[in-house]
Protein backbone atom coordinates (compact mmCIF):
# COMPACT_ATOMS: atom_id res chain seq x y z
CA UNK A 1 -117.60 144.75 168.49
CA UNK A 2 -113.84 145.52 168.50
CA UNK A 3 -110.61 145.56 166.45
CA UNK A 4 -107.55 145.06 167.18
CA UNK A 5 -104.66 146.48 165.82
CA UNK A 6 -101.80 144.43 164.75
CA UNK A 7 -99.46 144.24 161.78
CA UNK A 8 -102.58 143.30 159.40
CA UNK A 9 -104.99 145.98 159.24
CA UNK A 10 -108.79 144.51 160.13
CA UNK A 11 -111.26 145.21 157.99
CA UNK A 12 -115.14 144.08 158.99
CA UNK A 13 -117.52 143.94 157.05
CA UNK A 14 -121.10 145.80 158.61
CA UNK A 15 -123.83 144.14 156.35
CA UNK A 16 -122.20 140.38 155.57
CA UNK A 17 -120.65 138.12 158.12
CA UNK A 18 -117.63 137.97 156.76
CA UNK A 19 -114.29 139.04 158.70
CA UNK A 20 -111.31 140.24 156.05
CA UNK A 21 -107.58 140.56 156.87
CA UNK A 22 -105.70 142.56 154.48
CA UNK A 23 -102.30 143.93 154.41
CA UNK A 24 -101.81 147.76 156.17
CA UNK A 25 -100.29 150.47 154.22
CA UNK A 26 -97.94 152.51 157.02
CA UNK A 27 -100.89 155.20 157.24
CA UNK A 28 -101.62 154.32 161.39
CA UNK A 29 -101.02 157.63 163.39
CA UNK A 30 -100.07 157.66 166.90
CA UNK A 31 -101.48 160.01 168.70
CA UNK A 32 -97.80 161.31 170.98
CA UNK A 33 -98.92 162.69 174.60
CA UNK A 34 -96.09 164.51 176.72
CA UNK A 35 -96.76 163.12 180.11
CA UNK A 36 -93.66 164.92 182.00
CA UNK A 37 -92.26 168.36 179.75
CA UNK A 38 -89.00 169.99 179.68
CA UNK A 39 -88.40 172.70 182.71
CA UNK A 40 -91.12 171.22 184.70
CA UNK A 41 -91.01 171.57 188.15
CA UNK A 42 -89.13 168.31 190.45
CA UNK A 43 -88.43 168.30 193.88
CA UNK A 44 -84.86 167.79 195.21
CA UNK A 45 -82.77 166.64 197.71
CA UNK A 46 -79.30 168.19 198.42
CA UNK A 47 -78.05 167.62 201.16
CA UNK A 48 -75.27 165.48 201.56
CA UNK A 49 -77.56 163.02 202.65
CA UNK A 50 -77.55 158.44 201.76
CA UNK A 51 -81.07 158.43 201.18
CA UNK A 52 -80.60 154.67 200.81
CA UNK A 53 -83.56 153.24 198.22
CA UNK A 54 -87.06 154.13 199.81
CA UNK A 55 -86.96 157.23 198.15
CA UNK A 56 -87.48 155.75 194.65
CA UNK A 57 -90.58 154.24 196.12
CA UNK A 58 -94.42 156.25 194.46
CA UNK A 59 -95.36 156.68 197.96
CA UNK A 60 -92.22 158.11 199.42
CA UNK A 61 -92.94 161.84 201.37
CA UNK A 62 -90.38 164.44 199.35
CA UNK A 63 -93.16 166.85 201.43
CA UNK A 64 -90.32 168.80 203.03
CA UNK A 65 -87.56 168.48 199.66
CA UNK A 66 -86.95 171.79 197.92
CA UNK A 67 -88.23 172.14 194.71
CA UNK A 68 -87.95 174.02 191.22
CA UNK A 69 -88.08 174.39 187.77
CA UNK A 70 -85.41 172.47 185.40
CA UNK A 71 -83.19 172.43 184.12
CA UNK A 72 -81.92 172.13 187.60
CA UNK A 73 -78.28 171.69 188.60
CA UNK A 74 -75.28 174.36 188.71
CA UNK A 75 -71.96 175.44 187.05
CA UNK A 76 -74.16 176.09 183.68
CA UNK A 77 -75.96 179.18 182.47
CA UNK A 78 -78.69 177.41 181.01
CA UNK A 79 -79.77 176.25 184.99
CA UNK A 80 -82.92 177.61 186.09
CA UNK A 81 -82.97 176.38 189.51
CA UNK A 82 -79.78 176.36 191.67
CA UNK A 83 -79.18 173.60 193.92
CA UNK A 84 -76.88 173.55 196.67
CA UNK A 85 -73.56 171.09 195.90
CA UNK A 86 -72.08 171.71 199.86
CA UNK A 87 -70.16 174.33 201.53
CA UNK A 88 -66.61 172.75 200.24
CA UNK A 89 -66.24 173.30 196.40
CA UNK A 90 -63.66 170.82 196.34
CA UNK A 91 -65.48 168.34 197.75
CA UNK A 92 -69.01 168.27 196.69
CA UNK A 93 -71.92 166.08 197.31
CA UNK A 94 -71.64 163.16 195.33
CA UNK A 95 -74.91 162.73 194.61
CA UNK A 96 -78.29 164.67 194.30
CA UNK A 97 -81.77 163.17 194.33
CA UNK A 98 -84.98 164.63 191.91
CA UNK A 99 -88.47 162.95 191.52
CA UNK A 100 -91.17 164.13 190.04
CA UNK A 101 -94.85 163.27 190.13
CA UNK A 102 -97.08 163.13 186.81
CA UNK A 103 -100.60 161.16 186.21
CA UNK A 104 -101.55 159.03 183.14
CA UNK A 105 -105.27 160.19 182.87
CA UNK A 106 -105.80 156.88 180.43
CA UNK A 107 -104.80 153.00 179.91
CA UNK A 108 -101.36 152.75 179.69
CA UNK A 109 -102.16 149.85 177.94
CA UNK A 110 -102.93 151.91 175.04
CA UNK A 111 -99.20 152.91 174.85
CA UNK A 112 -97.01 151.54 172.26
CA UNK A 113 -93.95 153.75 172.70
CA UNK A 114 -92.53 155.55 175.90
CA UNK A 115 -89.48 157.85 175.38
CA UNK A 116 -88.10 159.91 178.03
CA UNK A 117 -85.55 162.37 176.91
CA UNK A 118 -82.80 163.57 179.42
CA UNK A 119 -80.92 166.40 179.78
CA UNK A 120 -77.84 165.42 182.35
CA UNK A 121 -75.00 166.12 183.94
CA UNK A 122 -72.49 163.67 185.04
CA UNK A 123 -74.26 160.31 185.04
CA UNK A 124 -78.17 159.69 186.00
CA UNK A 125 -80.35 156.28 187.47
CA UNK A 126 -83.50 156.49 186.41
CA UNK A 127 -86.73 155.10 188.22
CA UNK A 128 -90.08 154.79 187.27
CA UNK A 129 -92.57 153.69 190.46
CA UNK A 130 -89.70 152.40 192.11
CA UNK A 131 -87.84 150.26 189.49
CA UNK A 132 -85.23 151.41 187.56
CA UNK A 133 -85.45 151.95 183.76
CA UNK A 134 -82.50 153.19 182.72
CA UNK A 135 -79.07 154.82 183.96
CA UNK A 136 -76.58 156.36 181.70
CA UNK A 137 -72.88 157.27 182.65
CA UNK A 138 -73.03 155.08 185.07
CA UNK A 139 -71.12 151.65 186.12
CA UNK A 140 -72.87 148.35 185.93
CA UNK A 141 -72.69 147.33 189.64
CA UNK A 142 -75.12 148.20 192.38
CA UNK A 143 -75.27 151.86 192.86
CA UNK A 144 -74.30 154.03 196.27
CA UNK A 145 -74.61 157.37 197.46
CA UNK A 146 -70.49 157.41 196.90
CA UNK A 147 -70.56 155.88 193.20
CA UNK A 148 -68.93 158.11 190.62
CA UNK A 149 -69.96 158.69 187.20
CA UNK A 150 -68.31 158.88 183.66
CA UNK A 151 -67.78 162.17 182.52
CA UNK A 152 -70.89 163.44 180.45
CA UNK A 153 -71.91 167.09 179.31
CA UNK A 154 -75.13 168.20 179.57
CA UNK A 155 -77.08 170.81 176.81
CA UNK A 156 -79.44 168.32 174.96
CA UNK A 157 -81.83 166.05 175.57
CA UNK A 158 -81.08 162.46 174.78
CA UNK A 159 -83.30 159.83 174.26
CA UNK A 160 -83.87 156.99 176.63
CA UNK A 161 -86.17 153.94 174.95
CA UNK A 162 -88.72 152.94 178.10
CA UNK A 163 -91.06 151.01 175.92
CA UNK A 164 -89.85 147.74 177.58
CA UNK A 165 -91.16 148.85 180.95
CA UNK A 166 -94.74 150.71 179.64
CA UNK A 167 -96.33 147.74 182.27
CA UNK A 168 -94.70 149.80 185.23
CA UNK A 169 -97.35 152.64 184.44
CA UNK A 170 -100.77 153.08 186.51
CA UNK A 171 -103.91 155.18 185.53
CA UNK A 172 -103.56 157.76 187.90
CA UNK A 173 -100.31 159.00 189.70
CA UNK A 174 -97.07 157.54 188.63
CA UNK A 175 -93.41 158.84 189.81
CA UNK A 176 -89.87 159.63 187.88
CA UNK A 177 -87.19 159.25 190.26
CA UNK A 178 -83.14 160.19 189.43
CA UNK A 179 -80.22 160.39 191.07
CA UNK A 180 -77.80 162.33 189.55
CA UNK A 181 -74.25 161.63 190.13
CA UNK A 182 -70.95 163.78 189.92
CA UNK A 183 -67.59 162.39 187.74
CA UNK A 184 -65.16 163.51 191.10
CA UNK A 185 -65.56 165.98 194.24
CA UNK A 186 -64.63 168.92 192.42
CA UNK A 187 -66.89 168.56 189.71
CA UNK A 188 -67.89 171.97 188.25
CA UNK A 189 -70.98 171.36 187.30
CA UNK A 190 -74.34 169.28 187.76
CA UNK A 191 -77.80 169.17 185.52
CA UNK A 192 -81.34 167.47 185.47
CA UNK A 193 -84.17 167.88 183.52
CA UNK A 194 -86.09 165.32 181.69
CA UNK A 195 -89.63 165.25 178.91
CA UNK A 196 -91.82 161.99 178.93
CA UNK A 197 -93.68 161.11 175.80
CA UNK A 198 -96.02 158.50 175.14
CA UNK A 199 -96.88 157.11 171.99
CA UNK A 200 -101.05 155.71 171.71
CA UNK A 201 -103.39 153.93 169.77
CA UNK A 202 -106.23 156.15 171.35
CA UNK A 203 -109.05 153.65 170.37
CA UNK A 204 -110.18 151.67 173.24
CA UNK A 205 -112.91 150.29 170.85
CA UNK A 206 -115.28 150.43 168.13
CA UNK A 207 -118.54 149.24 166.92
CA UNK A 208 -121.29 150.26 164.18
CA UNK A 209 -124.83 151.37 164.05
CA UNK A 210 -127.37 151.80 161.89
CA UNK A 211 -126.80 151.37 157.95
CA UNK A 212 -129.17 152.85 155.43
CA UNK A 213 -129.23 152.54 151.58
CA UNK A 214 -127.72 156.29 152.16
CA UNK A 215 -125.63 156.70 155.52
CA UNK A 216 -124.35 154.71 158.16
CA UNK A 217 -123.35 155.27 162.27
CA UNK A 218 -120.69 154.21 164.04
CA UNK A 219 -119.21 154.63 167.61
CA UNK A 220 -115.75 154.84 169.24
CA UNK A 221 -114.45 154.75 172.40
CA UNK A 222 -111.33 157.10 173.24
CA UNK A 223 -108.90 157.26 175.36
CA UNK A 224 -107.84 160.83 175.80
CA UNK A 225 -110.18 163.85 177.24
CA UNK A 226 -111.10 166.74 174.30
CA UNK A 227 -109.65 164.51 171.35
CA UNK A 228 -111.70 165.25 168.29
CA UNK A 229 -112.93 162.75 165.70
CA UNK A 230 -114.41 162.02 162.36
CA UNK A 231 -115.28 159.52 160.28
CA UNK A 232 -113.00 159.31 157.22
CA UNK A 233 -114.64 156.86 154.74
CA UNK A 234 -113.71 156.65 151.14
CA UNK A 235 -114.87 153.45 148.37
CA UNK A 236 -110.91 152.80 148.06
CA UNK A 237 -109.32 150.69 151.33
CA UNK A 238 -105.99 153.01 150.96
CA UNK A 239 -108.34 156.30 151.75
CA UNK A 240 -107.04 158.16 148.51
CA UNK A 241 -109.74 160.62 148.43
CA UNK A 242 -111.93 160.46 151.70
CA UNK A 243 -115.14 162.20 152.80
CA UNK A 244 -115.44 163.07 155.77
CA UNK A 245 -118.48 163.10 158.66
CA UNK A 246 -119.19 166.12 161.12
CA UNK A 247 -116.53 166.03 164.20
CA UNK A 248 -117.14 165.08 167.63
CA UNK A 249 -114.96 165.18 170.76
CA UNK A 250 -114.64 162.74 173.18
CA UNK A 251 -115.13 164.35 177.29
CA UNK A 252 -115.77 162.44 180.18
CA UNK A 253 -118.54 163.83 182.12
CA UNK A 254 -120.41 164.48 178.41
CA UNK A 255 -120.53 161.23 176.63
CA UNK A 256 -117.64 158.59 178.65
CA UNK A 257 -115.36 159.87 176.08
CA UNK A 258 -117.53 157.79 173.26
CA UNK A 259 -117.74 159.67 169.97
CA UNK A 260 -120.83 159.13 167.78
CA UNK A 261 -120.50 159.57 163.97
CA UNK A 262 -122.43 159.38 161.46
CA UNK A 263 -121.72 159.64 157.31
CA UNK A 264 -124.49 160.78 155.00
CA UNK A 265 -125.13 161.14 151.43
CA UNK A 266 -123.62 158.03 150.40
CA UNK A 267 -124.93 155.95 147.21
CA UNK A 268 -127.20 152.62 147.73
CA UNK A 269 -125.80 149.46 147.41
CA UNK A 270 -121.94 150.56 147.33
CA UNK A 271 -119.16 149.20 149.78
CA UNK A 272 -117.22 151.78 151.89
CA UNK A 273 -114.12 151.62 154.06
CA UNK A 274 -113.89 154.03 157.06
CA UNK A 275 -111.86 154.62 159.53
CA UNK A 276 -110.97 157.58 162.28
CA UNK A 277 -109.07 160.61 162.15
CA UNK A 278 -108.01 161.91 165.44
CA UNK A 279 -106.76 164.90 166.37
CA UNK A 280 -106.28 165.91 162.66
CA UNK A 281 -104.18 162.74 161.85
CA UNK A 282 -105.86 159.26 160.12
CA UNK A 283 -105.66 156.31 162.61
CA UNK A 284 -106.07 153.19 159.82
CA UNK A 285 -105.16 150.80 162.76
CA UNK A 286 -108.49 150.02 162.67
CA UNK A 287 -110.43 150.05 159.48
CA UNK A 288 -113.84 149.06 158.79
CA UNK A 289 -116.30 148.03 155.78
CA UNK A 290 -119.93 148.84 155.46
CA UNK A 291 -122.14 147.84 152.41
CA UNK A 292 -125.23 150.29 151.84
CA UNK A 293 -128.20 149.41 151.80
CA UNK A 294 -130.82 148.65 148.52
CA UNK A 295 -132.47 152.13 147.57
C-alpha cells in the first residue's frame, strides 16, 4: 500500500477499511541532501575561446579543460584556484566557462525543493543538462561569448530557486554548466563557485505487516543509502509523546534500501498513529493508524 503526501496528512487505518483524511500539523521534515558543495572541484575553460552552446550539453568532453577547486576566479584573496584572464590586463577574456559533474544516487522525483547557491563575480548563466535555469547580472537577450555583465561583487553565496526545473534531473550523472561573464575588459576581478541542495520526501513507499493484540510491523521503502529509521508511534495523531521502535538503516546491496520495523509492548485493543523518523527528524508526511488486536 502507499501514501501520498499532500497538504492533508493520510492517515490509514491497518485493522478497518476505512481511509481518513485529516488536517497536517507543519511537523513533515525534509530530509536536505547537498548534491554539488562549496569549493568543489569544476573544470574550466580559459582561453579566449566562443565555445558556442555544445558545451552546456551532459555529454560534452571538458576531458582536456583545466580544473580546480572553487572558489575559482582572480583579483580576490578568497580564490583558491587561479584562472588565466589573457596576457593583456586591459583587455581580458570576456568570458570563462565552468561545469561540473555530480550524480543524484535517487528519484529526483522525490525532490520538492532544489536551491543552488552562487558565489559570483560579474554576471553568471546557469545550465543544468543543457538548459538554462537561471542567469543573474545578466541582460535578457540571447547571450554571446562578447556579452557584458552588470557589475556584481562576489563574497557570498546567493540563492538561486531551481525548484521549477527539478524535471531536468536524471538518476545517475547530471551536469552544472556556467559561464561567467566580466562587467568591461579591464575588469579586476572574476569568481565561481556554487552548493546544490535538494530538499526530499525520502519515502518512496510504505505498507504494514503483521498486527497483534501487542505489536505491530511495518515496512518502508527509502530513498537515500545509510538513512536510519524508526517507528515513532504515539495514541495522540499530533505525536506529543511518542515511543519509539529499534532503528534500522536502509543500504542497497542489504535489504533494497527497505527498512523493517516493528513496535512492541503496546496494549490490546487500543488505536495508534505512527509514522517515521529519519535521520533523527519526524517525517509526518505520511502517517498511519493501526488498531491492536483483542488480548
Amino acid at each position: 500500500m502507499r501514501w501520498f503526501s499532500s497538504p492533508m496528512r493520510v492517515i490509514v487505518s491497518v485493522s478497518i477499511a476505512v481511509i481518513a483524511l485529516v488536517p497536517s500539523r507543519n511537523l513533515a521534515q525534509q530530509i536536505q541532501l547537498t548534491l554539488v558543495d562549496e569549493q568543489s572541484t569544476w573544470s574550466y575553460e580559459a582561453s579566449g575561446t566562443d565555445l558556442g552552446t555544445e558545451w552546456r550539453a551532459t555529454g560534452y568532453d571538458d576531458a582536456t579543460w583545466d580544473s580546480g577547486a572553487g572558489i575559482l576566479g582572480f583579483g580576490e584573496t578568497y580564490i583558491n584556484t587561479i584562472v588565466p584572464y589573457g596576457p593583456n590586463p586591459s583587455d581580458k577574456y570576456r568570458t570563462t566557462y565552468f561545469r561540473h559533474s555530480f550524480t543524484v544516487g535517487f528519484d529526483p522525483g522525490s525532490i520538492t525543493q532544489l536551491h543552488l547557491f552562487a558565489n559570483y563575480d560579474d554576471g553568471c548563466v546557469v545550465y543544468l543538462n543543457g538548459s538554462e535555469v537561471a542567469r543573474r547580472s545578466m541582460p535578457t537577450e540571447t547571450i554571446e561569448y562578447t556579452t557584458f555583465a552588470s557589475s556584481h561583487e562576489s563574497g557570498t553565496y546567493e540563492l538561486v530557486d531551481l525548484t521549477e526545473h527539478v524535471g531536468l534531473l536524471s538518476t545517475g550523472t547530471n551536469v552544472l554548466a556556467v559561464e561567467a561573464h566580466q562587467t568591461s575588459p579591464s575588469s579586476s576581478d572574476l569568481a565561481w563557485d556554487a552548493r546544490l541542495e535538494a530538499d526530499t520526501s525520502q519515502i518512496q513507499f510504505m505498507w504494514s505487516g503483521t498486527v497483534t493484540a501487542s505489536s505491530f510491523r511495518v515496512k518502508a521503502k527509502l530513498l537515500s543509502e545509510g538513512l536510519v529509521a524508526r517507528l515513532m508511534v504515539d495514541q495522540d495523531s499530533l505525536f506529543s509523546v511518542p515511543m519509539y521502535s529499534s532503528p534500522d538503516t536502509a543500504f542497497l546491496a542489504e535489504n533494497n534500501r527497505v527498512v523493517d520495523l516493528s513496535m512492541t509492548g503496546l496494549a490490546a485493543s487500543t488505536t495508534y498513529y505512527y509514522a517515521l523518523e529519519l535521520g533523527g527528524g519526524a517525517h509526518t508526511e505520511s502517517v498511519g493508524r493501526v488498531r491492536t488486536c483483542p488480548p
